[in-house]
Protein backbone atom coordinates (compact mmCIF):
# COMPACT_ATOMS: atom_id res chain seq x y z
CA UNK A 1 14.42 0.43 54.81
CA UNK A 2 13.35 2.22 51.49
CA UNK A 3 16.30 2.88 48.85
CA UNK A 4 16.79 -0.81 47.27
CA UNK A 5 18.06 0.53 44.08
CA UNK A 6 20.88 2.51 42.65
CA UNK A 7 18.46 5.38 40.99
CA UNK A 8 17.08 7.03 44.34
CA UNK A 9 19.10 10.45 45.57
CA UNK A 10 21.44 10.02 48.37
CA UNK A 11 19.98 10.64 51.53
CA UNK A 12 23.22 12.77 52.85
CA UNK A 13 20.92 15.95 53.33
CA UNK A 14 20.57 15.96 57.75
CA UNK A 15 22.85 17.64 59.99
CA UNK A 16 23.11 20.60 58.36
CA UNK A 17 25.64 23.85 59.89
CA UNK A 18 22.72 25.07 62.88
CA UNK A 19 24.23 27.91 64.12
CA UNK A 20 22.25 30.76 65.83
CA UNK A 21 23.09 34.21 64.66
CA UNK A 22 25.30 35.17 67.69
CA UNK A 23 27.47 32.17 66.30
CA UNK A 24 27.28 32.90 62.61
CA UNK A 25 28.21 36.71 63.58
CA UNK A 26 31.23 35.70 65.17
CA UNK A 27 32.58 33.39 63.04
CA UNK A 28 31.63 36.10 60.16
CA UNK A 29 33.71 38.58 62.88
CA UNK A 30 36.67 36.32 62.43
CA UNK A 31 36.88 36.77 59.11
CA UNK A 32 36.07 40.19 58.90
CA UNK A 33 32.90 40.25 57.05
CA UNK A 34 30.67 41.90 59.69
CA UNK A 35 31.39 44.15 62.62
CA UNK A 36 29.18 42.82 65.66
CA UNK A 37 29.78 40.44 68.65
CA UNK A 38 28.13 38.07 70.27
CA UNK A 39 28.65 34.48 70.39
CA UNK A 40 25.90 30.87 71.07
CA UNK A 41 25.04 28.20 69.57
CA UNK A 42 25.78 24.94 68.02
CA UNK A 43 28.77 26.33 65.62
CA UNK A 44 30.44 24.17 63.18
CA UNK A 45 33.88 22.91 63.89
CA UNK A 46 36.60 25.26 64.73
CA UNK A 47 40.01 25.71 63.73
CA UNK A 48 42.92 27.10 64.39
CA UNK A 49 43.56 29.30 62.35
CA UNK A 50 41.61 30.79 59.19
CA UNK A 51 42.60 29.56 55.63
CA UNK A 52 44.60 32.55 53.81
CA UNK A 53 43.80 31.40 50.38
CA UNK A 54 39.65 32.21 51.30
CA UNK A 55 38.41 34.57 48.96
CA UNK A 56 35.06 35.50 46.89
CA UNK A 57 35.33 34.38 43.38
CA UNK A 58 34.95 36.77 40.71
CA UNK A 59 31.17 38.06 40.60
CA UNK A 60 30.51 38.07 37.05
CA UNK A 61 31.85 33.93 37.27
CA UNK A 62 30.19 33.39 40.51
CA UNK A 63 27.78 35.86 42.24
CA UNK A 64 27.52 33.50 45.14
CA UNK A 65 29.19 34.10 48.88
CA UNK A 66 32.04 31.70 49.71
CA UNK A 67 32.35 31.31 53.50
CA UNK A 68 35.59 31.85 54.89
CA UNK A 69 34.88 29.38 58.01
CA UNK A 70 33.53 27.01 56.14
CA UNK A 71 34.12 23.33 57.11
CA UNK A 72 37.04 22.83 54.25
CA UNK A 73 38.38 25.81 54.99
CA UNK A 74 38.81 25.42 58.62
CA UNK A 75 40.58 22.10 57.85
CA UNK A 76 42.78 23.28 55.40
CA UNK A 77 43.91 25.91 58.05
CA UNK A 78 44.51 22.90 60.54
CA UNK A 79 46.38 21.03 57.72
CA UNK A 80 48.52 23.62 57.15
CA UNK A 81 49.49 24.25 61.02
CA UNK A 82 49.95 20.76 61.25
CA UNK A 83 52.25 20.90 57.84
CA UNK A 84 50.38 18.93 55.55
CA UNK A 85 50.72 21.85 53.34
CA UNK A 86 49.97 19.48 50.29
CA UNK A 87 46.32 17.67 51.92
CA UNK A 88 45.55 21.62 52.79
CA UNK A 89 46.08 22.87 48.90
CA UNK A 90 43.50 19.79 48.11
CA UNK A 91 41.04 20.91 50.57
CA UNK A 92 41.31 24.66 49.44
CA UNK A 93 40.14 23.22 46.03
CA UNK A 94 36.81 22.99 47.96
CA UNK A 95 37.29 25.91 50.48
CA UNK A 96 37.53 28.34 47.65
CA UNK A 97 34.24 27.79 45.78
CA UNK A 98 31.14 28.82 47.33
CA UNK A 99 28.81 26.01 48.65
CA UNK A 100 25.24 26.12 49.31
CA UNK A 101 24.18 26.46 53.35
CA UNK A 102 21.31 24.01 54.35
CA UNK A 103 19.17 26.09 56.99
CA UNK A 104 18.68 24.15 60.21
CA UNK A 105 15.65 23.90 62.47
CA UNK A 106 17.88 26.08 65.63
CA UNK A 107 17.30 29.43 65.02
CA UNK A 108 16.52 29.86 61.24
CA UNK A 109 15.85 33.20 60.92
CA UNK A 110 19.50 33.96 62.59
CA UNK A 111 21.56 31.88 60.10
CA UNK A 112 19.56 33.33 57.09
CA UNK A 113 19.88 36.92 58.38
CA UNK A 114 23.31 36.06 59.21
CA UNK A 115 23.97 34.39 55.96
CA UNK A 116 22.79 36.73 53.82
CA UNK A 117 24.01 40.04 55.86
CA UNK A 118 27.49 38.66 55.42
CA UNK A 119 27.25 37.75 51.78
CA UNK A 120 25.53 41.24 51.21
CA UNK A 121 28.52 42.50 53.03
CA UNK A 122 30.88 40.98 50.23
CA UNK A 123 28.54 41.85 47.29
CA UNK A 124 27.81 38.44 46.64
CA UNK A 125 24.45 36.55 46.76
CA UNK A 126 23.88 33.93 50.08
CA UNK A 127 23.22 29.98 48.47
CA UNK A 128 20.99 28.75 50.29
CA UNK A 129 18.77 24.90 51.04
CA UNK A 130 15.51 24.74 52.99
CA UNK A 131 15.57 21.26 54.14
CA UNK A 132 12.72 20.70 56.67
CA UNK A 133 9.67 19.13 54.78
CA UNK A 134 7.71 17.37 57.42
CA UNK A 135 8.11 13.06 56.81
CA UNK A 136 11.16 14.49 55.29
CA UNK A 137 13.19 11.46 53.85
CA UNK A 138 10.63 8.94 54.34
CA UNK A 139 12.39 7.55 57.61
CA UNK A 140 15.86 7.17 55.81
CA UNK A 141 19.49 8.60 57.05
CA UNK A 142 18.39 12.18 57.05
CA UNK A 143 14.61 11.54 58.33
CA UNK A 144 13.46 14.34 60.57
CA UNK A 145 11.65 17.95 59.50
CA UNK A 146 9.13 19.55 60.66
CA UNK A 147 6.17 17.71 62.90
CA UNK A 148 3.77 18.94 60.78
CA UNK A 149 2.39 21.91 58.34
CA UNK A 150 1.74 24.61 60.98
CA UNK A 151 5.40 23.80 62.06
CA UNK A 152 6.99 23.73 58.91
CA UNK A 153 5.11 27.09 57.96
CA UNK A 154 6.51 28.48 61.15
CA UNK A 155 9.62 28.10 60.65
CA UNK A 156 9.18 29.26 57.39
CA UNK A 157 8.15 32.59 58.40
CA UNK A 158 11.41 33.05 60.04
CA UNK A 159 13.81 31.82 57.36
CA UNK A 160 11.51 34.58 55.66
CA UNK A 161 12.00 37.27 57.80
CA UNK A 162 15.61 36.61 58.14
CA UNK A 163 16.20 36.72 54.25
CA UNK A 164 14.38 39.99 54.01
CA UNK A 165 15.73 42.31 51.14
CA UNK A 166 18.79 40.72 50.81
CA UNK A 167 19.63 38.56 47.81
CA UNK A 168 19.75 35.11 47.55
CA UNK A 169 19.13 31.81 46.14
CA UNK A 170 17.39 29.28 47.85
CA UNK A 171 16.78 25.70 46.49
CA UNK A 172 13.60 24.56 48.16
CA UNK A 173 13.00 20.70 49.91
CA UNK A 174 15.26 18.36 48.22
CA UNK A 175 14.01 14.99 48.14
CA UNK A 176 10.18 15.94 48.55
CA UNK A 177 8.85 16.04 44.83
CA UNK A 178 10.73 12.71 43.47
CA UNK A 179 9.70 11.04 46.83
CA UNK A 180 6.02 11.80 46.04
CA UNK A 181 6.60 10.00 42.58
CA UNK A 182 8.24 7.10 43.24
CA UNK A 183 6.01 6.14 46.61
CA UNK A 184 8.31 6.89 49.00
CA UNK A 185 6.58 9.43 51.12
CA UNK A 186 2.83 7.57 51.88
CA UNK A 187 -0.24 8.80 49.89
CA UNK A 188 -1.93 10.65 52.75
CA UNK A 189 0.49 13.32 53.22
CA UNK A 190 1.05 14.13 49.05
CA UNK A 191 -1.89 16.97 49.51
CA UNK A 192 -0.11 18.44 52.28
CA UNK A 193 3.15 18.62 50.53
CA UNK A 194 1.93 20.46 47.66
CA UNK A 195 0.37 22.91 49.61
CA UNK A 196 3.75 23.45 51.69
CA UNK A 197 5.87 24.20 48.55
CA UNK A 198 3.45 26.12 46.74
CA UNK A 199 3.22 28.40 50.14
CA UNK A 200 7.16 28.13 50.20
CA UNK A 201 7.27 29.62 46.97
CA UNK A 202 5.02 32.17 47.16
CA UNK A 203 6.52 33.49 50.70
CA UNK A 204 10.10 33.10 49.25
CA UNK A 205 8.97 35.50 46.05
CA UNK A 206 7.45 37.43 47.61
CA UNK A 207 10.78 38.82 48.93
CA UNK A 208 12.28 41.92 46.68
CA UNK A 209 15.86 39.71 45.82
CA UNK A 210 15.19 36.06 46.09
CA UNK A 211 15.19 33.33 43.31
CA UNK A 212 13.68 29.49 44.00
CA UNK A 213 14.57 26.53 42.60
CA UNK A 214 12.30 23.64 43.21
CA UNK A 215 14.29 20.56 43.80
CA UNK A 216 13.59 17.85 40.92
CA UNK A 217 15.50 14.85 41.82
CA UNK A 218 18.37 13.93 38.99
CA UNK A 219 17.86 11.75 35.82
CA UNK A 220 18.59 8.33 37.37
CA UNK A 221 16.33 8.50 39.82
CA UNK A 222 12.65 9.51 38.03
CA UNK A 223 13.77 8.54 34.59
CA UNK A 224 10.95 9.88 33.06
CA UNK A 225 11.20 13.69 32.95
CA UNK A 226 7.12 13.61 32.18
CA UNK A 227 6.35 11.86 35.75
CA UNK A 228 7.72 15.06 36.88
CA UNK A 229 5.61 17.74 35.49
CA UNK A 230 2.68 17.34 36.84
CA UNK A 231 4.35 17.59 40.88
CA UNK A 232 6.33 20.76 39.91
CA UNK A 233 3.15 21.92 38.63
CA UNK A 234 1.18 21.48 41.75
CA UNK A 235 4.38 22.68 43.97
CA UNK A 236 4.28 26.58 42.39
CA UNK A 237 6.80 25.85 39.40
CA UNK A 238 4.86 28.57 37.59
CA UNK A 239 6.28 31.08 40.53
CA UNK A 240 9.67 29.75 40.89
CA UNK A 241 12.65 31.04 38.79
CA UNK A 242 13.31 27.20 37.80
CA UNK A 243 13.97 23.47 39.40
CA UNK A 244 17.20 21.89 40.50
CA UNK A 245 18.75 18.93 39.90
CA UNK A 246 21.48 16.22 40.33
CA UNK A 247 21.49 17.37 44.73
CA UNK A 248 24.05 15.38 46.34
CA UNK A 249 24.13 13.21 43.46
CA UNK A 250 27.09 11.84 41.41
CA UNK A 251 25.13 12.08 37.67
CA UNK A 252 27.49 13.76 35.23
CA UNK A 253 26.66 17.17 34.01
CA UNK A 254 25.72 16.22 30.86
CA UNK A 255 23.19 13.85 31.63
CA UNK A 256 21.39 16.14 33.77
CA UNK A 257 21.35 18.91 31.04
CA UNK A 258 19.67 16.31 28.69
CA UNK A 259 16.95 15.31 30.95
CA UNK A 260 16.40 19.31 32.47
CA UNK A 261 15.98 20.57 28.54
CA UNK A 262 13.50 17.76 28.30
CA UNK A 263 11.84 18.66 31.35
CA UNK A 264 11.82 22.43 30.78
CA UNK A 265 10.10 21.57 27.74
CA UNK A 266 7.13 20.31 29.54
CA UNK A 267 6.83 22.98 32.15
CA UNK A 268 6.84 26.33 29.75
CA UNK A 269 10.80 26.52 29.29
CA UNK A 270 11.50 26.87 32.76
CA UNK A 271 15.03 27.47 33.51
CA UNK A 272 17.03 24.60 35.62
CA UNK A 273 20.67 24.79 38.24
CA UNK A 274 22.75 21.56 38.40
CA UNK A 275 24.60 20.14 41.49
CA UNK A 276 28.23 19.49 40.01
CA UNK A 277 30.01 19.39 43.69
CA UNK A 278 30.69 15.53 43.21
CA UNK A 279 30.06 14.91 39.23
CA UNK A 280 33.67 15.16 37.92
CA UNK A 281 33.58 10.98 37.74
CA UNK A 282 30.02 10.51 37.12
CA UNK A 283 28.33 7.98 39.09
CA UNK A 284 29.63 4.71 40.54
CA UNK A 285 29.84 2.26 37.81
CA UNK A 286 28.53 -1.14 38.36
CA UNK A 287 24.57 -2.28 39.53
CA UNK A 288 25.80 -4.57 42.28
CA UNK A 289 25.63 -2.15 44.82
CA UNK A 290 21.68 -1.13 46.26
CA UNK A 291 23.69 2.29 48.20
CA UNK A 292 25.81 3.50 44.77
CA UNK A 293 24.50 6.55 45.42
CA UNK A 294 26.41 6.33 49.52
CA UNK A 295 30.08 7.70 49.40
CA UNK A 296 30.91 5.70 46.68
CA UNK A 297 34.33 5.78 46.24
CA UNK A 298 36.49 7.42 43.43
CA UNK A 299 34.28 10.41 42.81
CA UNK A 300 35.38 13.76 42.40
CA UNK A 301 34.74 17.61 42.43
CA UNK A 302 32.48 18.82 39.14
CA UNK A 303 32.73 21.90 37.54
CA UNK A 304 33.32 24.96 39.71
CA UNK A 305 30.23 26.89 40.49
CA UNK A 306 28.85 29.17 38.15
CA UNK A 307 26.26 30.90 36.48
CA UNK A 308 28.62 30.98 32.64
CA UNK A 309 27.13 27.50 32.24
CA UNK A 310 27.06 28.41 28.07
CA UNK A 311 23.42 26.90 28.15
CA UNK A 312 20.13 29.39 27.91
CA UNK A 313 18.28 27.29 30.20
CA UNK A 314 21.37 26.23 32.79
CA UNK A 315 21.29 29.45 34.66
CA UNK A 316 24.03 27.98 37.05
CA UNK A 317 26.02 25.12 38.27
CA UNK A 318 25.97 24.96 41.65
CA UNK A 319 27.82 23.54 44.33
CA UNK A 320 24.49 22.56 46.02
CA UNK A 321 26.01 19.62 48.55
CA UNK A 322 28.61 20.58 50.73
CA UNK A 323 31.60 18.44 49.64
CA UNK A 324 33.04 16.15 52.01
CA UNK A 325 30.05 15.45 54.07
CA UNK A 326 28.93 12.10 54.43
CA UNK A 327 25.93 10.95 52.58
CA UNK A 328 24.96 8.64 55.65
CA UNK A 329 26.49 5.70 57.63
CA UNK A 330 27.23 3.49 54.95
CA UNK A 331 30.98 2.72 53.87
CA UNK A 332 32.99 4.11 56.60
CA UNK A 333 31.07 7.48 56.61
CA UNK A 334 29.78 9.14 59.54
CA UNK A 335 26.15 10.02 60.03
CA UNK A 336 24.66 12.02 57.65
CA UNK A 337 25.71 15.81 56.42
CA UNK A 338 28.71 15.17 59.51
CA UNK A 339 32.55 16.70 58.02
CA UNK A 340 34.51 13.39 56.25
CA UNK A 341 38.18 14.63 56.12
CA UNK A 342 39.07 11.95 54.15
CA UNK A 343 35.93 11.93 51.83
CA UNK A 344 36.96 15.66 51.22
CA UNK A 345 40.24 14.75 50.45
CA UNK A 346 39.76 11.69 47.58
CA UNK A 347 37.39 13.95 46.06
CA UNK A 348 40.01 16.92 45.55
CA UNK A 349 42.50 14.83 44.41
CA UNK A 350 40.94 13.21 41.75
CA UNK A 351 39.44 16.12 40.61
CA UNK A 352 40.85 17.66 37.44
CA UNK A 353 43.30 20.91 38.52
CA UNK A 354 40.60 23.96 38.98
């Protein structure tokens, strides 16, 4: 299996929420961010009851929609029927803060519509991942995506159409640029790839409120910025508001700011987001360990999400992976993108107080 060294992105990217929209309008119902029924669908899990301390942050902090049935906060709620009123205040740490959602092959022009209705709804802006590149993962814990280009662009039409006029922010195929560098993904299907983003891009632009950020790996995976440039370049950087790094990765915020200004240098000054759900410890320390970048234990929540990042060229730190899903069956965890209570948990805690 590919991924023998500590650099490569954590492969904790499958399994994402697919719900259809009759089940993302009635969990919206529940929390009274949309007024229609209907019900279907794979939802996620359900709780109880629904977290009181839910809110949207302030706008001019954090334009983007926080779920109130997310996965955190649905725990939390069961915590606190259950009395653990102390492991429920840790999860709301996470519940509170809006986190990206990762669009799923079932139905994807019902969870964007649905998405994006309900963070219109709340004045915010829906976060969304598009996370179905076809050989996506080279084979790895979150392998899948589309058969092939007509599907992908298929389903692309829908996530699309379901977007519509609403705004939003989408960070497009994780994994798929850095895996064309560093050999992962085979030779033959690197021409196909660059078409798919560059068609990605255009068709998410295209819409009158949407902003795309190219995924670019993180700086200890493709060390050199440069080996970069010339992939964003043939994947529609020029179109897209930017690139993203650090997704579901531990690498401080710091770090990635460094390598993104060099980057951004060599790509016209294009502007750059920064997964800091699970940066607050930095990476695992130590080389001993091929799967550092697996749950490795004793990380923590990063900075809050934002877009008051004090950087010109940081236009926001996101909260890009969903925190306290499992990166993939590797040290306890659960398959990959599949809710880790206790993951959730040790990553609140040793958090600094937010």
């Amino acid at each position: 299996m590919y991924g023998s060294y500590s650099g490569r992105r954590p492969s904790a990217l499958g399994a994402r929420l697919a719900v259809g929209a009759g089940a993302v309008s009635a969990l919206l119902m529940l929390s009274g961010c949309v007024s229609t029924g209907g019900d279907g669908g794979g939802e996620p899990r359900r709780s109880t009851s629904a977290s009181p301390r839910t809110q949207q942050q302030p706008k001019a902090v954090a334009p983007f929609w926080v779920n109130p049935e997310g996965n955190a906060a649905q725990q939390a709620a069961d915590f606190r029927a259950a009395g653990r009123k102390e492991d429920a205040e840790l999860l709301e740490r996470i519940a509170r803060q809006p986190v990206a959602e990762w669009i799923g092959v079932e139905d994807p022009e019902g969870q964007t519509r649905g998405f994006t209705e309900a963070a219109a709804a709340a004045d915010r802006d829906a976060l969304l991942v598009l996370y179905n590149i076809p050989h996506r993962d080279c084979g790895q814990y979150s392998k899948g995506g589309a058969a092939d280009g007509d599907s992908y662009r298929a389903w692309l039409e829908k996530v699309v159409k379901g977007i519509g006029d609403r705004p939003a922010t989408v960070v497009l195929e994780p994994d798929a640029l850095p895996h064309v560098v560093d050999g992962c993904t085979p030779q033959q299907f690197h021409e196909e790839r660059f078409a798919l983003l560059t068609e990605a891009v255009d068709r998410l632009k295209a819409l009158p409120a949407t902003k795309v950020y190219l995924d670019a790996g993180n700086p200890h995976w493709i060390k050199d910025p440069g080996r970069m440039v010339d992939p964003l370049k043939r994947a529609g950087i020029e179109k897209a508001d930017g690139f993203a790094l650090n997704t579901s990765n531990y690498q401080t915020t710091e770090a990635n700011k460094e390598y993104g200004r060099k980057l951004s240098a060599k790509i016209g000054n294009k502007h750059f987001v920064i997964d800091t759900s699970r940066n607050g410890n930095g990476p695992a320390p130590g080389k001993e360990d091929p799967e550092a970048w697996c749950n490795p234990p004793g990380r923590a929540l990063g900075e809050p999400p934002t877009t008051k990042t004090g950087d010109e060229l940081v236009d926001a730190y996101l909260w890009i992976k969903r925190p306290g899903e499992s990166d993939g069956t590797c040290k306890g965890g659960p398959e990959a993108g599949k809710w880790w209570p206790q993951y959730a948990l040790d990553l609140a805690r040793n958090a600094r107080k937010q």
